[in-house]
N, C-alpha and C. Protein backbone atom coordinates (compact mmCIF):
# COMPACT_ATOMS: atom_id res chain seq x y z
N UNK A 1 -3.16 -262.67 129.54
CA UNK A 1 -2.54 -261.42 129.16
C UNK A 1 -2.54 -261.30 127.65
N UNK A 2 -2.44 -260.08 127.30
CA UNK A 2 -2.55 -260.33 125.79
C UNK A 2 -1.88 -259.55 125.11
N UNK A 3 -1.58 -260.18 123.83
CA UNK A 3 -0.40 -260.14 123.04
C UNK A 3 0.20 -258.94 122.55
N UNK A 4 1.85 -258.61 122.64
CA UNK A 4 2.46 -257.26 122.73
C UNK A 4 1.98 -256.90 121.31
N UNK A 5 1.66 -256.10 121.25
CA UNK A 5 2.22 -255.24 119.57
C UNK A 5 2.71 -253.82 119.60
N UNK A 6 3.27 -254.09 118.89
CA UNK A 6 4.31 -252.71 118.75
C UNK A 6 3.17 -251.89 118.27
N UNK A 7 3.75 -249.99 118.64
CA UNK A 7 2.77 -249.33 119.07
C UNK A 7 1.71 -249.02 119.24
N UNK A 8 1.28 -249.79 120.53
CA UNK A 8 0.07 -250.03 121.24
C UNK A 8 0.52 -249.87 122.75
N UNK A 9 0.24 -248.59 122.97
CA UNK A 9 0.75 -248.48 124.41
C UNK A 9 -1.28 -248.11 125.43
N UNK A 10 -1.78 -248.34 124.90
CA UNK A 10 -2.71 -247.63 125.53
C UNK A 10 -3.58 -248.82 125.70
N UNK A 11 -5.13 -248.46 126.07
CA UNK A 11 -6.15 -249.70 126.14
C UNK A 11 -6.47 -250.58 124.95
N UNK A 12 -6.67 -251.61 124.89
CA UNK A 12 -7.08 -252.20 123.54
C UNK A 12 -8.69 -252.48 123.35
N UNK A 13 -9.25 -252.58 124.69
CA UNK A 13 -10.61 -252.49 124.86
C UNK A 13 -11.38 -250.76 125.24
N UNK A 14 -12.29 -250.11 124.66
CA UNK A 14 -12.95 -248.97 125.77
C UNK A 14 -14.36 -249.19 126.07
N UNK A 15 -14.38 -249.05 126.63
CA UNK A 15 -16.41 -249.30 127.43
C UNK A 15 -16.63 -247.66 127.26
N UNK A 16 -17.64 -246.91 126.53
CA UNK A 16 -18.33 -245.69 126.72
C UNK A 16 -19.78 -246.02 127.21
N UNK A 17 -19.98 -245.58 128.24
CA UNK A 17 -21.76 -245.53 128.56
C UNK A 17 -22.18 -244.43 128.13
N UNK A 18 -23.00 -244.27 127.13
CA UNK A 18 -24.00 -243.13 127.30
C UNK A 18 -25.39 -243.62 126.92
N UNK A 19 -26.00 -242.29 127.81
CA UNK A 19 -27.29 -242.97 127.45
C UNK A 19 -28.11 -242.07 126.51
N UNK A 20 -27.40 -240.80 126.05
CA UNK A 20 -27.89 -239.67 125.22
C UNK A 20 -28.00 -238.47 125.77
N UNK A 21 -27.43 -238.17 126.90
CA UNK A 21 -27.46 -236.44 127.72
C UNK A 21 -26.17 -236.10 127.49
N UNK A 22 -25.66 -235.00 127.02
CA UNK A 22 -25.23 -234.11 126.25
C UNK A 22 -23.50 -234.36 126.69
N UNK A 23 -23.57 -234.49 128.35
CA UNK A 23 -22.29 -235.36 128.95
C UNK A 23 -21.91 -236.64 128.41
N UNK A 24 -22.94 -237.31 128.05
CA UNK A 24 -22.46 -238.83 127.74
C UNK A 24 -22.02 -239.38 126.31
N UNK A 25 -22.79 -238.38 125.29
CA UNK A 25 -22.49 -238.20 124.20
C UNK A 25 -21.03 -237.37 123.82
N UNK A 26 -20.64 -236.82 124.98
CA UNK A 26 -18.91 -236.03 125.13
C UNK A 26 -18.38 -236.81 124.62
N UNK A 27 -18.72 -238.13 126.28
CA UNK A 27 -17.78 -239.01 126.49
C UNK A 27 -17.54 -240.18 125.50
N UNK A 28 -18.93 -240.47 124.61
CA UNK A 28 -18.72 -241.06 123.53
C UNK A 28 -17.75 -240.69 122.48
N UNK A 29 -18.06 -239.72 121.90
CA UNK A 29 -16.85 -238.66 121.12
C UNK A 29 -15.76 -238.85 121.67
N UNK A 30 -15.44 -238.71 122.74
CA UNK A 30 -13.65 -238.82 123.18
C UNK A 30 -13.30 -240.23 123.30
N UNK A 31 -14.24 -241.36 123.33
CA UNK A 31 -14.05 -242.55 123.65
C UNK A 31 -13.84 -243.17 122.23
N UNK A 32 -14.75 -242.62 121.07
CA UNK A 32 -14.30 -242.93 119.91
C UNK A 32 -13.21 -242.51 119.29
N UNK A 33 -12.81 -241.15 119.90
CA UNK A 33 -11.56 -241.07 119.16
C UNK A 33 -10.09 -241.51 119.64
N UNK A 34 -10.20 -241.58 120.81
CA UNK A 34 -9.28 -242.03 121.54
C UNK A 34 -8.53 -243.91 121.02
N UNK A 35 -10.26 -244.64 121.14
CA UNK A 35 -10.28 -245.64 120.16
C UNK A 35 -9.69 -245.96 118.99
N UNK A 36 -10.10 -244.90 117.97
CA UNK A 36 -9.35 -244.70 116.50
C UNK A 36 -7.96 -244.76 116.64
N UNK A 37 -7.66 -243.55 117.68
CA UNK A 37 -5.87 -243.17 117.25
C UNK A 37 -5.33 -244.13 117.78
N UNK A 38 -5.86 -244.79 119.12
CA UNK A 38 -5.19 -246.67 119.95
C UNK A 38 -5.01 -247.54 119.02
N UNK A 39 -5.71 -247.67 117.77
CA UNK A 39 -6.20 -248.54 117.15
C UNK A 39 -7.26 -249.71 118.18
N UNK A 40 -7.83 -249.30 119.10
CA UNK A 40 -8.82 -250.02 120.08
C UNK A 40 -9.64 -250.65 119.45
N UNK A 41 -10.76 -251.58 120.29
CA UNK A 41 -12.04 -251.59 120.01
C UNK A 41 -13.04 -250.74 120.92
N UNK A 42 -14.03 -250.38 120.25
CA UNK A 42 -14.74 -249.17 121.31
C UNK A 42 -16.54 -249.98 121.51
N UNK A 43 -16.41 -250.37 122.60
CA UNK A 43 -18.38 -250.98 123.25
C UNK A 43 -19.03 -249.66 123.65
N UNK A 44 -19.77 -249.42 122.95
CA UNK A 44 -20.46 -248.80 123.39
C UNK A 44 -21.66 -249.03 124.36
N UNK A 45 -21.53 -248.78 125.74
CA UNK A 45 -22.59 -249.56 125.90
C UNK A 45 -23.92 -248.66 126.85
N UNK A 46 -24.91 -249.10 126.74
CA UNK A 46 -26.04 -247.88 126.86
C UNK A 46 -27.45 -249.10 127.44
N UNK A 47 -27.16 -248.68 128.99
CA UNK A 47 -28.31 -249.27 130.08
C UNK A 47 -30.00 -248.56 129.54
N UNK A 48 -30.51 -249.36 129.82
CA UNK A 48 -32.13 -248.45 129.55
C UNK A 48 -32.56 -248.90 131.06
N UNK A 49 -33.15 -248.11 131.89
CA UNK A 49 -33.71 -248.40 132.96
C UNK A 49 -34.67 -247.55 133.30
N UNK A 50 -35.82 -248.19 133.38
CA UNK A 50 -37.35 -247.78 133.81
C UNK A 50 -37.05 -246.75 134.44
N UNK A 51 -37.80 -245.71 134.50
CA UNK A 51 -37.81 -244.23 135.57
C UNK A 51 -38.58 -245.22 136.90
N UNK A 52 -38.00 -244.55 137.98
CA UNK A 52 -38.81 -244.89 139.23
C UNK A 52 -40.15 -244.52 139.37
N UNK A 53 -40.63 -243.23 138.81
CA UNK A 53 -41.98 -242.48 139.05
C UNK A 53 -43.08 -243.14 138.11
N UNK A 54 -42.65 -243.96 137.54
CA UNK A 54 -43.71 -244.78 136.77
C UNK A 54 -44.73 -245.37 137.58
N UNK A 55 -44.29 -246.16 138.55
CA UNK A 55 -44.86 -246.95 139.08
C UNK A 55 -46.14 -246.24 140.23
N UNK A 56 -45.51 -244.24 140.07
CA UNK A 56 -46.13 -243.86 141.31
C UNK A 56 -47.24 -242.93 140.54
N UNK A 57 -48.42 -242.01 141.40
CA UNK A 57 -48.88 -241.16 140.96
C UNK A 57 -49.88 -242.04 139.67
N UNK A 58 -50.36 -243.21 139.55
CA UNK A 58 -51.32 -243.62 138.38
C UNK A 58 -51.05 -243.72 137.38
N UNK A 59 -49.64 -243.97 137.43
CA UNK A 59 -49.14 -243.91 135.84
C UNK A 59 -48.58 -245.55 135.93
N UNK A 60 -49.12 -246.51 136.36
CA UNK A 60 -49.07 -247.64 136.24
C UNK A 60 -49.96 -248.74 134.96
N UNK A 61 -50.56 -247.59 134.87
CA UNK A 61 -51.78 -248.43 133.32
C UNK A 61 -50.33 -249.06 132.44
N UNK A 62 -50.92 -250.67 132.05
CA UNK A 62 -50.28 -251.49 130.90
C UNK A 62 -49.76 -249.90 129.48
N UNK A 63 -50.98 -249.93 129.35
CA UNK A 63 -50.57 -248.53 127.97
C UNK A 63 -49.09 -247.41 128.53
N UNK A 64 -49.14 -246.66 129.54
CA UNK A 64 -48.03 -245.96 129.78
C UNK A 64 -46.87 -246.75 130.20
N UNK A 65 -46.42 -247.66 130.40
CA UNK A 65 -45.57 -248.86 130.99
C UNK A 65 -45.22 -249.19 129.03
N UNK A 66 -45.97 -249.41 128.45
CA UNK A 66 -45.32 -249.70 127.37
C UNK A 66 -45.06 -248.81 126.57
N UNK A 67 -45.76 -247.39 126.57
CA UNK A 67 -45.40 -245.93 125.77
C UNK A 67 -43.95 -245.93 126.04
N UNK A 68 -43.34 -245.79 127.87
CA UNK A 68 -42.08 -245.57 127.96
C UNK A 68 -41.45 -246.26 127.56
N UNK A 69 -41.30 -248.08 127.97
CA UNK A 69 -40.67 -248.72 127.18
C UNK A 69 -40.46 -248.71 125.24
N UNK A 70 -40.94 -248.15 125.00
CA UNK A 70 -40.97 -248.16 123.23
C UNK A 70 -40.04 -246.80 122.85
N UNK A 71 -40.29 -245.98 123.97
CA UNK A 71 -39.69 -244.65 123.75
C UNK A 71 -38.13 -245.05 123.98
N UNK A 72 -38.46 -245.65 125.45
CA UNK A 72 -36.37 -246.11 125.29
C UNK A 72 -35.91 -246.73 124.83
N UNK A 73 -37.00 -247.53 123.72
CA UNK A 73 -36.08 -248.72 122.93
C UNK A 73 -35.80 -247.93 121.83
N UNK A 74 -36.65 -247.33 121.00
CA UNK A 74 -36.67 -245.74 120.28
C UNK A 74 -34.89 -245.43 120.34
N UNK A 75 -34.62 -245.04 121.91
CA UNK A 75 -33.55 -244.16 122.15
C UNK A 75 -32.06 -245.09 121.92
N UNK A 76 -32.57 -246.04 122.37
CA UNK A 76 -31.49 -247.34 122.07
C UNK A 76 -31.31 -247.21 120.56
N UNK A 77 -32.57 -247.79 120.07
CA UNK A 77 -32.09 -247.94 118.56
C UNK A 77 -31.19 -246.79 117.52
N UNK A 78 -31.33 -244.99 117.60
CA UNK A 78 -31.05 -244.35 117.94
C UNK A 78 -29.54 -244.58 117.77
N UNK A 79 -29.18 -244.65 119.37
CA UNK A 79 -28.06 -244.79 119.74
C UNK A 79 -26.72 -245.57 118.92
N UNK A 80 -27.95 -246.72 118.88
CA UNK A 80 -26.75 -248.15 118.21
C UNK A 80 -26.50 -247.29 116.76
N UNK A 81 -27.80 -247.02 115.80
CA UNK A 81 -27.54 -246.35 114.20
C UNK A 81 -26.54 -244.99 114.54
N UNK A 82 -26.15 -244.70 115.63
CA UNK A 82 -25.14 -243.28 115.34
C UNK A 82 -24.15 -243.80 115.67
N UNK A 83 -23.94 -245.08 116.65
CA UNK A 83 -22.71 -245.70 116.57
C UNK A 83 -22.30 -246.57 115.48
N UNK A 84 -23.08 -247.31 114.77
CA UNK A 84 -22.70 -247.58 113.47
C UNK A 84 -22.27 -246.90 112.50
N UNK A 85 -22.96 -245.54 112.56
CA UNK A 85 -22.90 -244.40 111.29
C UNK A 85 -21.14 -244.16 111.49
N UNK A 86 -21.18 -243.50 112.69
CA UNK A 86 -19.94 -242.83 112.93
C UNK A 86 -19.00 -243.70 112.92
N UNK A 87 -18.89 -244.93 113.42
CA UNK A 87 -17.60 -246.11 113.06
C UNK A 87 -17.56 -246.22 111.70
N UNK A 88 -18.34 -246.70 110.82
CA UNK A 88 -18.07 -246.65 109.99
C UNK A 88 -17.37 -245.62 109.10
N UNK A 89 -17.59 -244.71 109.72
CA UNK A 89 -16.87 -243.24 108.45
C UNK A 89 -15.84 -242.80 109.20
N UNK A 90 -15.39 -243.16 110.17
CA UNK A 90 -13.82 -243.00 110.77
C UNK A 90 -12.91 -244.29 110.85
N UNK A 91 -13.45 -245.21 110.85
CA UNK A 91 -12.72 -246.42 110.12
C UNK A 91 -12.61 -247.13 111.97
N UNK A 92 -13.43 -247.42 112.60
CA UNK A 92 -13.79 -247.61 113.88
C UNK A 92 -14.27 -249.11 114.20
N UNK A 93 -13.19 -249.93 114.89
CA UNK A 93 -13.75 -251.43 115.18
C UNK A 93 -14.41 -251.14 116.64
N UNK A 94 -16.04 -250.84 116.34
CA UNK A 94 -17.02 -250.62 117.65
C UNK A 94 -18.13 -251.08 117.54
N UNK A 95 -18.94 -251.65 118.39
CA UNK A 95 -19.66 -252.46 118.60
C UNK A 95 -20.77 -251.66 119.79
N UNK A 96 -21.93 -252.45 119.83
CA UNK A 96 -23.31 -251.33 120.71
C UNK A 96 -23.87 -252.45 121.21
N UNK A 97 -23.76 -252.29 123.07
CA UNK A 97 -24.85 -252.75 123.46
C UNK A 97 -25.64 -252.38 124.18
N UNK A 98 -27.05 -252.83 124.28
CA UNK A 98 -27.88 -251.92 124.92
C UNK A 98 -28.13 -253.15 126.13
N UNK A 99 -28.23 -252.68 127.00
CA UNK A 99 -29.25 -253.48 128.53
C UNK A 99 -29.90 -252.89 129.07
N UNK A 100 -30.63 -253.47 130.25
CA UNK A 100 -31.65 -253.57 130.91
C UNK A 100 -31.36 -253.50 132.05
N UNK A 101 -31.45 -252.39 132.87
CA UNK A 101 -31.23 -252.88 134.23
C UNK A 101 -30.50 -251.49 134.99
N UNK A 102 -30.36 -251.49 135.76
CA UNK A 102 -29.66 -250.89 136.97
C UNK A 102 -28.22 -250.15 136.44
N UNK A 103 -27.85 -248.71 135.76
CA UNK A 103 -27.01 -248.60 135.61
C UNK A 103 -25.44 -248.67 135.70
N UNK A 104 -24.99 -248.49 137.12
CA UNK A 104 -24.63 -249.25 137.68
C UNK A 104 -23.72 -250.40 137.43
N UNK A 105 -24.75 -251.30 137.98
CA UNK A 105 -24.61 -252.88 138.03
C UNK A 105 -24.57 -253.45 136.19
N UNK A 106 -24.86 -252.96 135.21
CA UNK A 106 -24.87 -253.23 134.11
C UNK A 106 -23.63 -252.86 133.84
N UNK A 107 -23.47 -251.64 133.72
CA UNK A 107 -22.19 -250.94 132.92
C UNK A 107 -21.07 -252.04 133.41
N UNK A 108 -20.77 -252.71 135.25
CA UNK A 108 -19.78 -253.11 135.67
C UNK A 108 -19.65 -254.40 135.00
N UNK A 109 -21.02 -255.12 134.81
CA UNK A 109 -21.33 -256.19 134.20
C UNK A 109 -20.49 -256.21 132.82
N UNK A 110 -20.75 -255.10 132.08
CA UNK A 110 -20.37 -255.20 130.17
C UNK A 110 -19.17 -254.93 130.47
N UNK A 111 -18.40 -254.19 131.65
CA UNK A 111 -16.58 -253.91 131.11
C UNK A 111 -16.23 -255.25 132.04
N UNK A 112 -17.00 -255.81 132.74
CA UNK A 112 -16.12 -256.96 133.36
C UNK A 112 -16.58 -258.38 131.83
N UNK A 113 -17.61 -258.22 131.49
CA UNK A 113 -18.11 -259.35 130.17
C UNK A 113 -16.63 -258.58 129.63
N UNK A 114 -16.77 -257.46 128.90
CA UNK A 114 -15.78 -257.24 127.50
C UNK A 114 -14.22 -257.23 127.98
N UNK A 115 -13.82 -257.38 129.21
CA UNK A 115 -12.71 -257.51 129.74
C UNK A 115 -11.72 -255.85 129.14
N UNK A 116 -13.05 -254.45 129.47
CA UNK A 116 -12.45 -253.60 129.30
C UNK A 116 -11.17 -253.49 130.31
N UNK A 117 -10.62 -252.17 129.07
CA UNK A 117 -8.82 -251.59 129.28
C UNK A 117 -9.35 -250.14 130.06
N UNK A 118 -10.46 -249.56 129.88
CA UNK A 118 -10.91 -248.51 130.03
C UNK A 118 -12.50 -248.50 130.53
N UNK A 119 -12.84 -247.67 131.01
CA UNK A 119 -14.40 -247.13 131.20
C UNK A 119 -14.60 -245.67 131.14
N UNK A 120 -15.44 -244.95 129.79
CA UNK A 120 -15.45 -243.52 129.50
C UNK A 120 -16.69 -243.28 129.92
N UNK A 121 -17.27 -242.54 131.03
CA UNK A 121 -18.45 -242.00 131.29
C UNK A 121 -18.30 -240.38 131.21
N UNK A 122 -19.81 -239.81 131.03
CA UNK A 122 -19.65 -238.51 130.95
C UNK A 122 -20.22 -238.04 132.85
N UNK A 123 -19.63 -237.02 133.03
CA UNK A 123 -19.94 -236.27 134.19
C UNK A 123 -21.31 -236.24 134.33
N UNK A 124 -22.02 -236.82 135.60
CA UNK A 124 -23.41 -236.28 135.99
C UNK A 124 -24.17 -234.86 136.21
N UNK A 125 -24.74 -234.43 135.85
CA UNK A 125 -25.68 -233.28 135.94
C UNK A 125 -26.51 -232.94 137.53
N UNK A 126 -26.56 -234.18 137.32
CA UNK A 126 -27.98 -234.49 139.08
C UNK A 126 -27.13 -233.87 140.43
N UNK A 127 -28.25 -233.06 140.56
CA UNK A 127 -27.81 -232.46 141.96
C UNK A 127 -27.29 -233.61 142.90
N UNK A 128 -28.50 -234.42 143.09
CA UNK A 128 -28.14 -235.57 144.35
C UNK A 128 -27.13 -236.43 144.40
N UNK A 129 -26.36 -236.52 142.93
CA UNK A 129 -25.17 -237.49 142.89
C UNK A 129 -24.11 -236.70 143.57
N UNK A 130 -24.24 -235.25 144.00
CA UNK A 130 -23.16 -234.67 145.14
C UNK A 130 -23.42 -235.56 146.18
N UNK A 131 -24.40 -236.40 146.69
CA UNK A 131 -24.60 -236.79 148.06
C UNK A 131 -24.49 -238.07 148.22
N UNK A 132 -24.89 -238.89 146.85
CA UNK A 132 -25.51 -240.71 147.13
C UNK A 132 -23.73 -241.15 146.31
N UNK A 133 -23.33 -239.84 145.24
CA UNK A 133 -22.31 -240.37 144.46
C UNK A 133 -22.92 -241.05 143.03
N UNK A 134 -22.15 -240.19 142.54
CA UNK A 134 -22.33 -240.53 140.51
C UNK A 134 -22.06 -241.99 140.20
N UNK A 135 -22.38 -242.04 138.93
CA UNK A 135 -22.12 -243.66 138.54
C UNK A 135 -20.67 -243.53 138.39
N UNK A 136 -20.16 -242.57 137.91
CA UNK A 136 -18.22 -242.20 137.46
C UNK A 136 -18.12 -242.28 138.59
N UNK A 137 -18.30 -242.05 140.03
CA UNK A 137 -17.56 -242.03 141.15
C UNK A 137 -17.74 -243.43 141.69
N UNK A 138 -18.97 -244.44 141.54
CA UNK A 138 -18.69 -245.50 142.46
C UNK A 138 -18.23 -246.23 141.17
N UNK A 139 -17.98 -245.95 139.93
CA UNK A 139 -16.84 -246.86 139.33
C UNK A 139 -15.49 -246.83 139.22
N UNK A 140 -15.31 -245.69 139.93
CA UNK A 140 -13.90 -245.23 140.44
C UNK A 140 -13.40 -246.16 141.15
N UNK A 141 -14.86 -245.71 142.30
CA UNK A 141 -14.16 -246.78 143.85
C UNK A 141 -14.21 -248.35 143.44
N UNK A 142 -14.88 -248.46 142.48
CA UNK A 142 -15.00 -250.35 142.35
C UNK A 142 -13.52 -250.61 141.86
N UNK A 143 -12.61 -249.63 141.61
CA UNK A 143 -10.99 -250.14 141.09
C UNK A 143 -10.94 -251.44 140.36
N UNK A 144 -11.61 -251.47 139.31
CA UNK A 144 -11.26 -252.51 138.26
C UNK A 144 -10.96 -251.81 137.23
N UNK A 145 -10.76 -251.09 136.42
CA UNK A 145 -10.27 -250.30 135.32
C UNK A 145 -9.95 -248.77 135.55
N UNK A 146 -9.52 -248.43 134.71
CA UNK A 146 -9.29 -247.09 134.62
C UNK A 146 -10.46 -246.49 134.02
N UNK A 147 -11.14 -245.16 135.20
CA UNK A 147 -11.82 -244.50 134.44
C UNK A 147 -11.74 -243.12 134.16
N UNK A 148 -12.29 -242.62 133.19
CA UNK A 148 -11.83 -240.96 132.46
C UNK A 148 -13.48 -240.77 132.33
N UNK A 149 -13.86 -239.54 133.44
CA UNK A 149 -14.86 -238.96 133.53
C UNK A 149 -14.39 -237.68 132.60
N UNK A 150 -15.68 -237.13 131.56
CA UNK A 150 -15.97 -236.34 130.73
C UNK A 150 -16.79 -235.00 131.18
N UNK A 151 -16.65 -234.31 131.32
CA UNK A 151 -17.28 -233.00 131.39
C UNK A 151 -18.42 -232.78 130.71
């Protein structure tokens, strides 16, 4: 358990996932500021995962397999320099990580590693997550933290 301090009523850890769509970047913004006024620490943390359609339709050549990969490391890098930029000029103890893998299963991975207080995702766009369920909804149901889905 960890240690009282006087006013600190809120999370001391926040997990934001985004991966750069216009929702997730909300939820970054509210996750950083929310952070600031807690006096928190804020992970930012941001999955890169291969598109499925790569593999289909001939777009398997070595050359396009590594175009995309360079593009999302591109988006990563990106990511981490606007989370540096912006901590730094709001006076922000936050940190960026990027992974590999299964959104999902990563994000649960980094707030169970960072022993988040919180998990800030932004609202899905995708039609089909009405049917299979959003990443904000099956991290709901996994009931290990509190999460605050973003619009």
């Amino acid at each position: 358990m960890g240690q009282f301090e006087i006013g600190r009523d809120g999370p001391s850890l926040v997990v934001a996932a985004v991966d750069g769509s216009p929702s997730s970047l909300r939820a970054g913004a509210y996750a950083a500021g929310l952070a600031r006024r807690q006096r928190s620490i804020l992970v930012v943390a941001h999955v890169i995962t291969t598109p499925a359609l790569l593999g289909v339709a001939g777009a398997t050549t070595i050359g396009a397999i590594s175009s995309v990969d360079e593009t999302l490391d591109g988006v990563a890098d990106d990511l981490r320099r606007q989370v540096e930029t912006e901590a730094a000029r709001i006076g922000l103890d936050a940190r960026f990580r990027a992974e590999r893998g299964d959104a999902y299963t990563e994000l649960v991975r980094i707030a169970n590693d960072e022993r988040a207080d919180l998990v800030v995702v932004g609202a899905s766009a995708r039609a089909g997550h009405r049917l299979v369920g959003s990443i904000a909804v099956r991290l709901v149901r996994a009931g290990r933290w509190p999460v605050t889905v973003v619009p």
